[in-house]
C-alpha atoms as a PDB file:
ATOM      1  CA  UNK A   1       0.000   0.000   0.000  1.00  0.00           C
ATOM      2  CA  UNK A   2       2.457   2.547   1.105  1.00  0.00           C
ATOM      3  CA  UNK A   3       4.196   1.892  -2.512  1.00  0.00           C
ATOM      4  CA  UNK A   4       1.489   2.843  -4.175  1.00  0.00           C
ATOM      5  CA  UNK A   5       1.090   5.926  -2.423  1.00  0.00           C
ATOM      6  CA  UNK A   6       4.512   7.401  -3.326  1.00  0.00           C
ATOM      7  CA  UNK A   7       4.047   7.232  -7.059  1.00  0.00           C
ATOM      8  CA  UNK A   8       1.008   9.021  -6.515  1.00  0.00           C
ATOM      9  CA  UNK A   9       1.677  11.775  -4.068  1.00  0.00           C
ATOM     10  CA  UNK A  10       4.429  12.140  -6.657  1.00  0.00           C
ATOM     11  CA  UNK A  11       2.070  12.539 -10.121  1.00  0.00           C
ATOM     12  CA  UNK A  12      -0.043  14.888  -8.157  1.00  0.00           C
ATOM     13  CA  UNK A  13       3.159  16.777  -7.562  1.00  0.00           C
ATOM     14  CA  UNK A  14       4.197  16.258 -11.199  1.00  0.00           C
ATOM     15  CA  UNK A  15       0.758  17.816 -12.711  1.00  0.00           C
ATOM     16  CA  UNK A  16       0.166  20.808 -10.737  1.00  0.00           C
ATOM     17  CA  UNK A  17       3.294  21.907 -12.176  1.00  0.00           C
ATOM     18  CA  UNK A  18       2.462  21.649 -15.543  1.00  0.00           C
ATOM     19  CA  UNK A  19      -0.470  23.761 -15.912  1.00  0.00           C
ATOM     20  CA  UNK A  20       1.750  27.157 -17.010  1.00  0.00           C
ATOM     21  CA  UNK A  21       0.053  29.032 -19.312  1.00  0.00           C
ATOM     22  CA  UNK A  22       1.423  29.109 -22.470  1.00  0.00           C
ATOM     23  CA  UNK A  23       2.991  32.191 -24.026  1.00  0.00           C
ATOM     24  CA  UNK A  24       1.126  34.348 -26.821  1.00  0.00           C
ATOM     25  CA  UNK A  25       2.692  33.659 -30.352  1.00  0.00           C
ATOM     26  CA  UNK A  26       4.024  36.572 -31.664  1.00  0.00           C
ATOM     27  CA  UNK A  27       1.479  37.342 -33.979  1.00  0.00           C
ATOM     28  CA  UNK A  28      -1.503  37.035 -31.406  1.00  0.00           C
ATOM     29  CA  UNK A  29      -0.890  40.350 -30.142  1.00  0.00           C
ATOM     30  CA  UNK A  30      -3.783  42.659 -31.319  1.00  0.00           C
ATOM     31  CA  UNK A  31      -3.100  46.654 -32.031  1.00  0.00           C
ATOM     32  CA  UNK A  32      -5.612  48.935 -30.755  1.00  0.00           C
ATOM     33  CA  UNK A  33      -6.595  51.920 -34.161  1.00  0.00           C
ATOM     34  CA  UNK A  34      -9.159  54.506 -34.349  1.00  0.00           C
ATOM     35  CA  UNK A  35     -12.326  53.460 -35.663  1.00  0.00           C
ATOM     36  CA  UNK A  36     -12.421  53.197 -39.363  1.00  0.00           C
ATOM     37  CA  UNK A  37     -12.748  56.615 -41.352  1.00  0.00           C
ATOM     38  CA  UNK A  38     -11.122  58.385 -38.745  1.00  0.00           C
ATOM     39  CA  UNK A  39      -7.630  59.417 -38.137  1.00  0.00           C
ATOM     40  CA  UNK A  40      -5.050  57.974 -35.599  1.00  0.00           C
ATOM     41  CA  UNK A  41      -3.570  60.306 -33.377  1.00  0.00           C
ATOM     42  CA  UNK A  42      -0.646  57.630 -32.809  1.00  0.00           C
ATOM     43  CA  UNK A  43       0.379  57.141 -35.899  1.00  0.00           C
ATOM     44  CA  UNK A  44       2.566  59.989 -37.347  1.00  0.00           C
ATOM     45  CA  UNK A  45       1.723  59.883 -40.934  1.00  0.00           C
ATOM     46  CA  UNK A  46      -2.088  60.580 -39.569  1.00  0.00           C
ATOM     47  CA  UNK A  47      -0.370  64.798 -38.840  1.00  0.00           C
ATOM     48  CA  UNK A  48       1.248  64.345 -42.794  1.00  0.00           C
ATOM     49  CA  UNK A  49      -1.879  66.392 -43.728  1.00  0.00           C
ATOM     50  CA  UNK A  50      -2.179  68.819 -40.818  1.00  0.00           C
ATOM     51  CA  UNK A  51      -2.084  72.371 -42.096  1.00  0.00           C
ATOM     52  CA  UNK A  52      -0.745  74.995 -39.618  1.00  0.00           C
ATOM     53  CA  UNK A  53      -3.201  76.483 -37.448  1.00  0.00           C
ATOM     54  CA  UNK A  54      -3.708  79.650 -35.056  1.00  0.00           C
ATOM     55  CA  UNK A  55      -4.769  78.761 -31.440  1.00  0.00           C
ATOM     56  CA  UNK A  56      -7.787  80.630 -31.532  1.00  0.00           C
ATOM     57  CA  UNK A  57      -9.127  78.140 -34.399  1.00  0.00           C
ATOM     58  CA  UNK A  58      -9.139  75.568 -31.976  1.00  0.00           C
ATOM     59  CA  UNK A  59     -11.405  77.371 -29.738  1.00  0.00           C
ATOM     60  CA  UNK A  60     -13.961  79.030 -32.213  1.00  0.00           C
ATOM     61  CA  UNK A  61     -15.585  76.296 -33.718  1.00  0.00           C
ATOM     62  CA  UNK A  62     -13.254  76.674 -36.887  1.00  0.00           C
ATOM     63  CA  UNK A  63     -11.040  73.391 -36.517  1.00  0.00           C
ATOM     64  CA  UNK A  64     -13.197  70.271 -35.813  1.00  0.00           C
ATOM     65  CA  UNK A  65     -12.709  67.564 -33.662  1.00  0.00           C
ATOM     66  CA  UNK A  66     -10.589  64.905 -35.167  1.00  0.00           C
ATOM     67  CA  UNK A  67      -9.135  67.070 -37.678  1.00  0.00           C
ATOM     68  CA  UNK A  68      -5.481  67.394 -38.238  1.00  0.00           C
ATOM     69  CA  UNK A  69      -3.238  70.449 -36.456  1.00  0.00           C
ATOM     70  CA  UNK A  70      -0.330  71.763 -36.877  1.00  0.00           C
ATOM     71  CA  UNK A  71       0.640  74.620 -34.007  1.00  0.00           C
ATOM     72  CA  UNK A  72       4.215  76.466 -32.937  1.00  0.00           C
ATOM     73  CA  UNK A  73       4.271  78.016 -29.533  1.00  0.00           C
ATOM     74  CA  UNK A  74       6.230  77.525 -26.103  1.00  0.00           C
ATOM     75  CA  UNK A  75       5.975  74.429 -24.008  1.00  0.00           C
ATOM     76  CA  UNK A  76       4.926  76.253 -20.475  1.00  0.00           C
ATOM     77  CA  UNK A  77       4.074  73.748 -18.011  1.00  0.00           C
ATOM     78  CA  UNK A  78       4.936  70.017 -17.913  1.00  0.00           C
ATOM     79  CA  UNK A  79       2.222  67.667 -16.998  1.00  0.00           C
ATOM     80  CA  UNK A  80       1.104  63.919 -17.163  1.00  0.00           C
ATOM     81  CA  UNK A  81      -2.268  62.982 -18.566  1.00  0.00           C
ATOM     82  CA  UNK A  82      -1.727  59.452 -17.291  1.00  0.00           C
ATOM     83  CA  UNK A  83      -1.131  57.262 -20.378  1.00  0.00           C
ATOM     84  CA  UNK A  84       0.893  59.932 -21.716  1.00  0.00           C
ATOM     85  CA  UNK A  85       3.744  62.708 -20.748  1.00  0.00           C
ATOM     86  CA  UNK A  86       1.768  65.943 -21.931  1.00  0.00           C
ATOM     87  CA  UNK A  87       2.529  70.063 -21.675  1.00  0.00           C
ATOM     88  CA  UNK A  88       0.572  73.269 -22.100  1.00  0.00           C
ATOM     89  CA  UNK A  89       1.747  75.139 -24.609  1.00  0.00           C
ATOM     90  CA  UNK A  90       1.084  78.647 -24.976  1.00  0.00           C
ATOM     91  CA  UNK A  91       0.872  81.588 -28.007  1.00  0.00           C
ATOM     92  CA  UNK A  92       1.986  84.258 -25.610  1.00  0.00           C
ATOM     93  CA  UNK A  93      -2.016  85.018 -25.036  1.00  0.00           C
ATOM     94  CA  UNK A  94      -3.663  81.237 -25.520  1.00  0.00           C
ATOM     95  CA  UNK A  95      -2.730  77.846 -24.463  1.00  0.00           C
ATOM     96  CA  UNK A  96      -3.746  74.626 -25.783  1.00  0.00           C
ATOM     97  CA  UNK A  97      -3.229  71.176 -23.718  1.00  0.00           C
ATOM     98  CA  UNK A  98      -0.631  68.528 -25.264  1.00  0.00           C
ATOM     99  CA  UNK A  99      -0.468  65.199 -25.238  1.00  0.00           C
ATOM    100  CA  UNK A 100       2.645  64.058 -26.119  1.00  0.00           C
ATOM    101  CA  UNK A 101       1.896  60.237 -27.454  1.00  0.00           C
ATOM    102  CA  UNK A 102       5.328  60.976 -29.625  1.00  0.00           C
ATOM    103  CA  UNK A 103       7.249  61.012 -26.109  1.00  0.00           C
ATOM    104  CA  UNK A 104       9.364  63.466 -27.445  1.00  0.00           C
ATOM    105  CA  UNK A 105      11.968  64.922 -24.483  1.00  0.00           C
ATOM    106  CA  UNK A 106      10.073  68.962 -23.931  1.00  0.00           C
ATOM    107  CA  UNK A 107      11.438  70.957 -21.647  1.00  0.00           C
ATOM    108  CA  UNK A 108       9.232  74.224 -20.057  1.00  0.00           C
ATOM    109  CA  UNK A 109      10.439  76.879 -21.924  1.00  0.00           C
ATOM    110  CA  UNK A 110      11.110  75.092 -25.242  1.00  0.00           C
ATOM    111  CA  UNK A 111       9.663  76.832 -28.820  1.00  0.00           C
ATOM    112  CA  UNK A 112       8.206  73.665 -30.165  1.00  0.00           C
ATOM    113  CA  UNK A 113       5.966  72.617 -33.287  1.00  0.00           C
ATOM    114  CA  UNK A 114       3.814  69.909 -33.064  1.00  0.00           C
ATOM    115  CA  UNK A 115       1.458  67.830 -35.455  1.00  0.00           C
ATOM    116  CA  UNK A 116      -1.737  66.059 -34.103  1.00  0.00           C
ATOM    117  CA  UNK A 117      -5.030  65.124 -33.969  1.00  0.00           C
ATOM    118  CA  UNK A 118      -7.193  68.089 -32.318  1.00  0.00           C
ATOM    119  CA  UNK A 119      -9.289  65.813 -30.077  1.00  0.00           C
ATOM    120  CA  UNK A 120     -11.851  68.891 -28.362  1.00  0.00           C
ATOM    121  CA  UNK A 121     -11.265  70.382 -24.865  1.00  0.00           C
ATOM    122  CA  UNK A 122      -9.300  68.985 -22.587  1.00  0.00           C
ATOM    123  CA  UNK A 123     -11.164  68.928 -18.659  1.00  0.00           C
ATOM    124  CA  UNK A 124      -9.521  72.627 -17.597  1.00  0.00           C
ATOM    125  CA  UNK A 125     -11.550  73.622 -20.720  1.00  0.00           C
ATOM    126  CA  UNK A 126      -8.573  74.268 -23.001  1.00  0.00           C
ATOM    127  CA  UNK A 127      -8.270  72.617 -26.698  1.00  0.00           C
ATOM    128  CA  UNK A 128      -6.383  69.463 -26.249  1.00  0.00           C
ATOM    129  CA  UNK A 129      -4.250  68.198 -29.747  1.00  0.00           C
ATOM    130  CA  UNK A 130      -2.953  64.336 -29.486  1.00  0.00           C
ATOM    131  CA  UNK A 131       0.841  65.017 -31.156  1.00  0.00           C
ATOM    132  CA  UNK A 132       2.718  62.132 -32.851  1.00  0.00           C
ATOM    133  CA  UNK A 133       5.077  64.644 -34.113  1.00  0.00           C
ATOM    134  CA  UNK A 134       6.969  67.351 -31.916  1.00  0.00           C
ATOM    135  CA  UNK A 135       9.914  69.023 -32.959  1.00  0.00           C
ATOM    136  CA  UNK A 136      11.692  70.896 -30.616  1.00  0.00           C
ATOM    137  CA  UNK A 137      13.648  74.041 -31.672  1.00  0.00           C
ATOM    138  CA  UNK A 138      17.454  74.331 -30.677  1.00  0.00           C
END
């Protein structure tokens, strides 16, 4: 009896081992777009067709939501939206929210240019623009 209790106490040992999940296959991984017909603010090509903008556009009704910017002004403040690192950037008289899904290094201070999406107002009430391109002037 107690020889048959050995091998067993040792399969039971043997199988709750083995139950690892296995690992996703490389292509299994799904990528997360914007719907169809409209533009990605993560992908950079999606600001190819942004045409430079004033701030004030953003904010009249002129530029609508989910069309492409493109905006120069100072980086002012440096803040975190939570997924991404993002800034206010100002005109000198208006500022506009930034998320930076580019993760481009921006100081406070810096004269930048950026290319996005302009997704509406941000929750202080200020035009938010999702930019996959931010170039920062030396």
């Amino acid at each position: 009896m107690k020889k048959l209790i050995i091998p067993f106490a040792f399969l039971l040992l043997l199988g709750a081992c083995g139950s690892e999940d296995p690992e996703p296959a490389d292509g299994a991984q799904t990528e997360v777009g914007a719907p169809e017909g409209e533009l990605d603010p993560t992908a950079p090509e999606a600001g190819d067709e942004a045409e430079p903008v004033e701030f004030s556009a953003l904010t009249d009704g002129t530029i609508e939501e989910g069309d492409p910017v493109s905006l120069s002004g100072t980086a002012e403040e440096l803040t975190d939206d939570g997924a991404f690192p993002a800034f206010i950037m100002s005109n000198g008289e208006e500022e506009i929210f930034v998320r930076n899904i580019a993760e481009t290094t921006v100081e406070a201070g810096d004269s930048v240019t950026i290319q996005g999406i302009f997704e509406g107002d941000a929750e202080e009430d200020m035009p938010l623009v999702s930019a996959s391109v931010i170039e920062v002037a030396e």
